[in-house]
Structures are given as C-alpha cells and as structure tokens.
C-alpha atoms as a PDB file:
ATOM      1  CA  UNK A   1       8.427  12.669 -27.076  1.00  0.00           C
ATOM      2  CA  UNK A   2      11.297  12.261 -24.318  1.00  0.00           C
ATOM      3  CA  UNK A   3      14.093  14.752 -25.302  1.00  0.00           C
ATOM      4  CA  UNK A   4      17.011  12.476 -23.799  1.00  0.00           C
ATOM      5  CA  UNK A   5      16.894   9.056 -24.870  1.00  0.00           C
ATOM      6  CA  UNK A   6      17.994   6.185 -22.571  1.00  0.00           C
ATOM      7  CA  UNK A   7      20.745   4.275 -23.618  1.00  0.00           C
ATOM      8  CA  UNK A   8      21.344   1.074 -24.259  1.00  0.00           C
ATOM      9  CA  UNK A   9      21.519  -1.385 -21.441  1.00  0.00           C
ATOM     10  CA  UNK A  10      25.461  -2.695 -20.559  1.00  0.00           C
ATOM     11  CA  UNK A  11      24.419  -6.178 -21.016  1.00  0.00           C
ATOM     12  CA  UNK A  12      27.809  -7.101 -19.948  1.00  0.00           C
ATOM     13  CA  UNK A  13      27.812  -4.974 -16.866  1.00  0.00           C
ATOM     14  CA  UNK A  14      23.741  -6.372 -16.182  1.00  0.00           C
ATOM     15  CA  UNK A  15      25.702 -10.277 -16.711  1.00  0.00           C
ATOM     16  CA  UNK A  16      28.225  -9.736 -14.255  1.00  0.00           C
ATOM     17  CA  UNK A  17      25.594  -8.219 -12.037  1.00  0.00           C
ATOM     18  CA  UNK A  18      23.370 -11.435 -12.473  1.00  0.00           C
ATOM     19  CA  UNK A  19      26.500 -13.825 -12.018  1.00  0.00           C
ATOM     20  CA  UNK A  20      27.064 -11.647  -8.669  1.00  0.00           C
ATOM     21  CA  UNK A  21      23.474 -12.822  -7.563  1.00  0.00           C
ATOM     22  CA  UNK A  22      23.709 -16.241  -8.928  1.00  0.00           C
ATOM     23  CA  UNK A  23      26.192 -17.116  -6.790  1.00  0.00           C
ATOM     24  CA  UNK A  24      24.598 -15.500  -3.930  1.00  0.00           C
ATOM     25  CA  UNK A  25      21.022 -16.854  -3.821  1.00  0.00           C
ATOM     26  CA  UNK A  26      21.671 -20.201  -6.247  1.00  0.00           C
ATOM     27  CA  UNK A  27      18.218 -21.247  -4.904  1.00  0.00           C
ATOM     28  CA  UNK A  28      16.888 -18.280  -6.373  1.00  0.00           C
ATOM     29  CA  UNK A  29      18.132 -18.473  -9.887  1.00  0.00           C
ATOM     30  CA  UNK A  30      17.660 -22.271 -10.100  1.00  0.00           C
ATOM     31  CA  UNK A  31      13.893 -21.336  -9.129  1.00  0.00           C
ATOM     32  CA  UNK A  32      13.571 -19.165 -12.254  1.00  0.00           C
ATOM     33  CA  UNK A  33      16.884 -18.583 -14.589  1.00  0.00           C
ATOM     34  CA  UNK A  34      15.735 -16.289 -16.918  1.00  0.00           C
ATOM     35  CA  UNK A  35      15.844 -12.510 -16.431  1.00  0.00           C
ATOM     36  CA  UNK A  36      15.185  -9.276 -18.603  1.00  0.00           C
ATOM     37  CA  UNK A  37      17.654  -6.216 -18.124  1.00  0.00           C
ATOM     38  CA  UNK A  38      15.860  -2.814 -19.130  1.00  0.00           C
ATOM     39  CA  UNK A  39      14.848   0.271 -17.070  1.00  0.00           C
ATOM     40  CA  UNK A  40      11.871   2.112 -16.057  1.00  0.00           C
ATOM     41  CA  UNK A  41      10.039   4.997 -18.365  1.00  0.00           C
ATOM     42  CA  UNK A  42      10.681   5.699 -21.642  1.00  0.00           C
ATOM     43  CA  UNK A  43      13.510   8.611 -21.321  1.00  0.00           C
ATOM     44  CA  UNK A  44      16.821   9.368 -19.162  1.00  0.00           C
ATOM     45  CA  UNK A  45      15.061  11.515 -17.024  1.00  0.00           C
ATOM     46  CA  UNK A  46      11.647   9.161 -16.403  1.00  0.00           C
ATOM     47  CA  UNK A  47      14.593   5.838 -15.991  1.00  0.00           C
ATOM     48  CA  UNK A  48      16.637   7.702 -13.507  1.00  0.00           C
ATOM     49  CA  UNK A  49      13.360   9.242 -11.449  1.00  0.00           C
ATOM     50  CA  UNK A  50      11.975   5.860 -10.936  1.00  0.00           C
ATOM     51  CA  UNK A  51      15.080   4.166 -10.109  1.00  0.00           C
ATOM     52  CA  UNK A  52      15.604   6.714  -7.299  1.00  0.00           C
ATOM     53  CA  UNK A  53      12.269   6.454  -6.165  1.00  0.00           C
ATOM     54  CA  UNK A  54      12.968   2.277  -6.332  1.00  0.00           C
ATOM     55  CA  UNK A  55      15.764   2.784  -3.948  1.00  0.00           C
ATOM     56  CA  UNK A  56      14.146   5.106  -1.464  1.00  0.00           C
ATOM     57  CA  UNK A  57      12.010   2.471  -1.026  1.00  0.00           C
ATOM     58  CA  UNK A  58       8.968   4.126  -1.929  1.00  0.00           C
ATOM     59  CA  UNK A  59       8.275   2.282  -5.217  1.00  0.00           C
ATOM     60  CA  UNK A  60       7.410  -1.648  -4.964  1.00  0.00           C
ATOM     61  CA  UNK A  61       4.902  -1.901  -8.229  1.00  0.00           C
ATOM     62  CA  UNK A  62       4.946  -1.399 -11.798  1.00  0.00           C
ATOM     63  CA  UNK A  63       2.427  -1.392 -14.624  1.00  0.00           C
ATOM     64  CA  UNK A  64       3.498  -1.861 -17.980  1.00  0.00           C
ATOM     65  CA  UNK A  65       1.172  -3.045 -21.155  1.00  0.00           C
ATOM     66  CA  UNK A  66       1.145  -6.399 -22.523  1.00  0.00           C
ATOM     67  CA  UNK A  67       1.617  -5.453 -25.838  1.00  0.00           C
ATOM     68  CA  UNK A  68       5.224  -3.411 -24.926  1.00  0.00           C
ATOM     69  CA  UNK A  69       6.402  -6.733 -23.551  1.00  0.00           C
ATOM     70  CA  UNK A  70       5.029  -8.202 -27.300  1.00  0.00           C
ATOM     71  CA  UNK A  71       7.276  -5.765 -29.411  1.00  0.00           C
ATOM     72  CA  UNK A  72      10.169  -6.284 -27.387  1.00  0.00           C
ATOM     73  CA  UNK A  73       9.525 -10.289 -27.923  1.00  0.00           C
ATOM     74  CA  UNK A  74       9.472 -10.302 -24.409  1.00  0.00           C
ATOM     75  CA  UNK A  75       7.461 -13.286 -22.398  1.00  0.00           C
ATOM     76  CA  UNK A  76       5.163 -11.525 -19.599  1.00  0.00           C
ATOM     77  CA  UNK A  77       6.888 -12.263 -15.978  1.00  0.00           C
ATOM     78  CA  UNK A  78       5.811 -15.128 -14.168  1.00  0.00           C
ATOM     79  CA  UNK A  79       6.422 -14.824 -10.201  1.00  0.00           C
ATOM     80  CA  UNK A  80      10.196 -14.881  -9.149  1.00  0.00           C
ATOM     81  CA  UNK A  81      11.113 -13.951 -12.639  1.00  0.00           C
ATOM     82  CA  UNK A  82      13.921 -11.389 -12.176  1.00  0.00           C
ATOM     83  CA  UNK A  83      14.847  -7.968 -13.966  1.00  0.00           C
ATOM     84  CA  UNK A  84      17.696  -5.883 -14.089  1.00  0.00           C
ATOM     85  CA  UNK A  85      16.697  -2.506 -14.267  1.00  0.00           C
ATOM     86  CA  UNK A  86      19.193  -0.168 -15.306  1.00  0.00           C
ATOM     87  CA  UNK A  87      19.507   3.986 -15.184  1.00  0.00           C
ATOM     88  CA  UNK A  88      19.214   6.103 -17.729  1.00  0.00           C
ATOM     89  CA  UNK A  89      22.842   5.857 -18.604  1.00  0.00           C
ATOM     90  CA  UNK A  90      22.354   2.148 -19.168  1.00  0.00           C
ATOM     91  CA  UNK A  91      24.138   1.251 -16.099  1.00  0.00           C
ATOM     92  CA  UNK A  92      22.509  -2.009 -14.116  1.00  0.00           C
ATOM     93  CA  UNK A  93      21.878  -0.673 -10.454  1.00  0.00           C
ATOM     94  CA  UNK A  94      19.615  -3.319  -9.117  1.00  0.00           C
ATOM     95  CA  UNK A  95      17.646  -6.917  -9.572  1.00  0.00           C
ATOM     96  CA  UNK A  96      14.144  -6.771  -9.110  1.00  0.00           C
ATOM     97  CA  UNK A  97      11.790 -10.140  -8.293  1.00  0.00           C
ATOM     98  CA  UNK A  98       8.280 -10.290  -9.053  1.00  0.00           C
ATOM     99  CA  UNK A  99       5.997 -11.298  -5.973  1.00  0.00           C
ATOM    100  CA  UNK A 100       2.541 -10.495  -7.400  1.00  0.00           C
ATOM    101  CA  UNK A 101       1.105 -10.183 -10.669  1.00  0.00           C
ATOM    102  CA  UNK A 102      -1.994 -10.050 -12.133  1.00  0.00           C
ATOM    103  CA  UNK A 103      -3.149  -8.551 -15.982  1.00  0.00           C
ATOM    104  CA  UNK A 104      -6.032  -6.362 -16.469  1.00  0.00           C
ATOM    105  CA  UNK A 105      -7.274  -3.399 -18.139  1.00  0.00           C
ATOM    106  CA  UNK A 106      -6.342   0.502 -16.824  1.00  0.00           C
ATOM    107  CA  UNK A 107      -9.883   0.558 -14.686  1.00  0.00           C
ATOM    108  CA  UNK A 108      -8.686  -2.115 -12.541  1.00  0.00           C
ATOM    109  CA  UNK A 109      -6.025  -0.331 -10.474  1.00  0.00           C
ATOM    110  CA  UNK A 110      -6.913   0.429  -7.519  1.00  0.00           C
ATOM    111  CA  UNK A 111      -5.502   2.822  -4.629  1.00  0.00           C
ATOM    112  CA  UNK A 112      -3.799   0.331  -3.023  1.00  0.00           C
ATOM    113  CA  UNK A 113      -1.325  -0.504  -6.376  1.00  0.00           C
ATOM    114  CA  UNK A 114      -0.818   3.340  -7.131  1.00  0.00           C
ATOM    115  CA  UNK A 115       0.481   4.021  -3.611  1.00  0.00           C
ATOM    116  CA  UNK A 116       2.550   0.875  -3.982  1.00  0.00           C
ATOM    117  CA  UNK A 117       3.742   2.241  -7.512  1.00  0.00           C
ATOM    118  CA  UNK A 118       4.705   5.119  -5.124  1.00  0.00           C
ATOM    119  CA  UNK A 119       4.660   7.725  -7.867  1.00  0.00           C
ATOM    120  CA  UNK A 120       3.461  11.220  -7.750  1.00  0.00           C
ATOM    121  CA  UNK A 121       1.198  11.780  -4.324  1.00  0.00           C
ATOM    122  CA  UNK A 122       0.543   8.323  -4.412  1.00  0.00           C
ATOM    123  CA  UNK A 123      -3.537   8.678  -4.992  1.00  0.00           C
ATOM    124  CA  UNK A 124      -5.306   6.908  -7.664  1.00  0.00           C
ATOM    125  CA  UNK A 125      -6.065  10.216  -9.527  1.00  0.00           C
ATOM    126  CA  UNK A 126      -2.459  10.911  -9.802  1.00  0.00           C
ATOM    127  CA  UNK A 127      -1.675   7.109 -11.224  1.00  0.00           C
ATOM    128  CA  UNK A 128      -4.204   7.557 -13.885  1.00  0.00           C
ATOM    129  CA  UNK A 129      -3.829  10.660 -14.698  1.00  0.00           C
ATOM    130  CA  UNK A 130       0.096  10.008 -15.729  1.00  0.00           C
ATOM    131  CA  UNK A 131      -0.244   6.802 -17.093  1.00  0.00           C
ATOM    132  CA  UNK A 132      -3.065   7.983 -19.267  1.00  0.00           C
ATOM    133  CA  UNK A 133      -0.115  10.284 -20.449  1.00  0.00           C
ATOM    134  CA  UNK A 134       2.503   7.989 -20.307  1.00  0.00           C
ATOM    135  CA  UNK A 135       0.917   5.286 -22.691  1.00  0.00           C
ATOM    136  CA  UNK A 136      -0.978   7.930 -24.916  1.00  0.00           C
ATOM    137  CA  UNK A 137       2.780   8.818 -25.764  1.00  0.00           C
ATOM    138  CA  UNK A 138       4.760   5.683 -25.866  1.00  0.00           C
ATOM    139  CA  UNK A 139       1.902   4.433 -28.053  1.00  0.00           C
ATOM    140  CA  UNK A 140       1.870   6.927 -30.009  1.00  0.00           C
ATOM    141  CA  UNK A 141       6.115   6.446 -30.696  1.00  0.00           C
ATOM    142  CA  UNK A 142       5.669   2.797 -31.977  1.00  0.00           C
ATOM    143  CA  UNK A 143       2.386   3.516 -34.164  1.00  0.00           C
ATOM    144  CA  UNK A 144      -0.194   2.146 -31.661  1.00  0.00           C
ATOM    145  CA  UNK A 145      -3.126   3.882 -30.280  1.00  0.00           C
ATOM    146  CA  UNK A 146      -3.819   3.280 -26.656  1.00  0.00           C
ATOM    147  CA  UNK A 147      -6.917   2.168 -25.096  1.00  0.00           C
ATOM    148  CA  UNK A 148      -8.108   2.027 -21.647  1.00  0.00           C
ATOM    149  CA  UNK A 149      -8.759  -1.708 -22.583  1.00  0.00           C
ATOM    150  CA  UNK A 150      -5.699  -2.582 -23.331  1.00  0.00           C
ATOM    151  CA  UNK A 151      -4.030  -5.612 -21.456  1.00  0.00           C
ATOM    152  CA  UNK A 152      -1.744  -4.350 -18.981  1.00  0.00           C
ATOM    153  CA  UNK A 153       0.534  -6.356 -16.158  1.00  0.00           C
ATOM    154  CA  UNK A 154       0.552  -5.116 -12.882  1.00  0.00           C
ATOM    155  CA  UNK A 155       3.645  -6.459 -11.306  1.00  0.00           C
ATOM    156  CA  UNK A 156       4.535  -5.842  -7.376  1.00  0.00           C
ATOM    157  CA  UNK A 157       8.191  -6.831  -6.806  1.00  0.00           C
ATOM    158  CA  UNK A 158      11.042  -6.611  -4.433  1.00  0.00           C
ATOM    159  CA  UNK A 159      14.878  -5.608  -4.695  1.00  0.00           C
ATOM    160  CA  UNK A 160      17.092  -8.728  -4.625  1.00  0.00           C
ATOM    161  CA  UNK A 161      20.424  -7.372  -5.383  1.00  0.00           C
ATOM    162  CA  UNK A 162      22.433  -5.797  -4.600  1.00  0.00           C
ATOM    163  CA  UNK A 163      22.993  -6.414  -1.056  1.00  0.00           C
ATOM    164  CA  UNK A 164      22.790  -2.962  -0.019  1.00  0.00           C
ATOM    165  CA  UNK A 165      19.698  -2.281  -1.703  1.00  0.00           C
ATOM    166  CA  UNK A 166      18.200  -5.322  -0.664  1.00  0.00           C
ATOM    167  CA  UNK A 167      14.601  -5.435   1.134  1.00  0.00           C
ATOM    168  CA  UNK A 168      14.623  -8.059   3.202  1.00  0.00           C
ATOM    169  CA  UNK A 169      17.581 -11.521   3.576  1.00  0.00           C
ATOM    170  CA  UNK A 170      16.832 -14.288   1.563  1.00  0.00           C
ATOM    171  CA  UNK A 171      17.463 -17.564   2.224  1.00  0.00           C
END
C-alpha cells in the first residue's frame, strides 16, 4: 500500500489550465470537449515519477484497466480525448491527447508499447513484471482480484499543453 497518498486534483487550477488550451487550439477542444483531470500511479511518489518521466520525453503510453476507469464512472478514452494529469501534490502540470488506443488483456503488450511506456529499462520483462505488481496492489485496495485477463486500455498519447511541454505545433 503507497505510504503517501496523492492528493486531490485542483480542479480549479486543472479548469483554468483547460480554458488556457481552449483558447489556444479551439479546433482541438471543439473536436472532443470532454477531458478527465487525474495523475499517474496510485501514490505521491509513483504520480510525481511518471510525470517526470512524461516530461523528459521518455514516456508516450499508458496502460490502465478497464475496470479502474468503471469505479471512477469514468468513460474509456476515445482518440483526441484529453487528460489533465496532475502531480502528486494535485497540481495540473500538463494536457495529454490520446493518439492510439486499443483494449486487450496483459499478454498483449508487446516490446514496442513498454519502451513507449518508457518505464524501468524499457524491456517487456520489466513492463510486466511491475504492472503485475502494480495491479496485484491497486486491486487488492478496492477489493478486486486481478487477472491477467482482465480488460485493460493501452493508450499512446502526446503532450498538448502547455506550450513548453508541448511535442510537436498544432494547428
């Protein structure tokens, strides 16, 4: 169980973020309005890890199962949905847009997504090996019992916002 809790996202903070965007890339948000604000991993020190390795550039995928997005009464992302992911303070520190998704069960990653994840030594041994452990545990928190066979999205994405952390100029 994570020691350090992450706190609550500053929705108001994350809406002044989004309005920021909105009137930046109107095209953008008129293509798909809706967006999530929430943060990587499942404690201050996993949220704030990722995130860094998110800016560095190094981290363009996620994997996260279905039924999280379920208990949250979250819809699965669609491509161009957006996210504001926040640190482990809560803070909003950048919007992400999904380019590629697919769902499928933990045997279908393959290298390619876990060096894209750009986690650990980027092999497939070292993806499975810690998300075996991640979603044994965050399971095991809400009462569930994980399964290799459990629905999971694998989302590739790109920063949007803010400018400086952008990846590439968008029309």
């Amino acid at each position: 169980m994570p020691s350090h809790p992450v706190a609550p996202p500053d929705v108001q903070a994350a809406d002044r973020m989004w309005d920021a965007y909105a009137a930046a890339h109107p095209e953008a948000v008129t293509a798909s309005p809706e967006y999530t604000v929430e943060h990587f991993g499942d404690s201050k020190r996993l949220a704030n890890e990722l995130l860094g390795v998110v800016l560095s550039g190094r981290k363009r995928a996620t994997a996260e199962l279905v039924a999280d997005f379920i208990a949250r009464g979250d819809q699965v992302p669609r491509i161009g949905s957006h996210w504001i992911a926040c640190d482990g303070d809560g803070l909003p520190r950048i919007i992400i847009r999904s380019t590629e998704l697919r769902i499928g069960p933990f045997t279908s990653a393959d290298t390619a997504f876990a060096r894209d994840e750009g986690e650990g030594d980027l092999t497939l041994e070292s993806w499975q090996r810690e998300h075996r452990r991640y979603w044994t545990r965050v399971s095991a928190a809400v009462g569930r019992e994980w399964s290799e066979d459990d629905e999971i999205v694998f989302e590739r994405f790109e920063v949007v916002w803010p400018p400086e952390h952008a990846d590439a100029p968008q029309q």
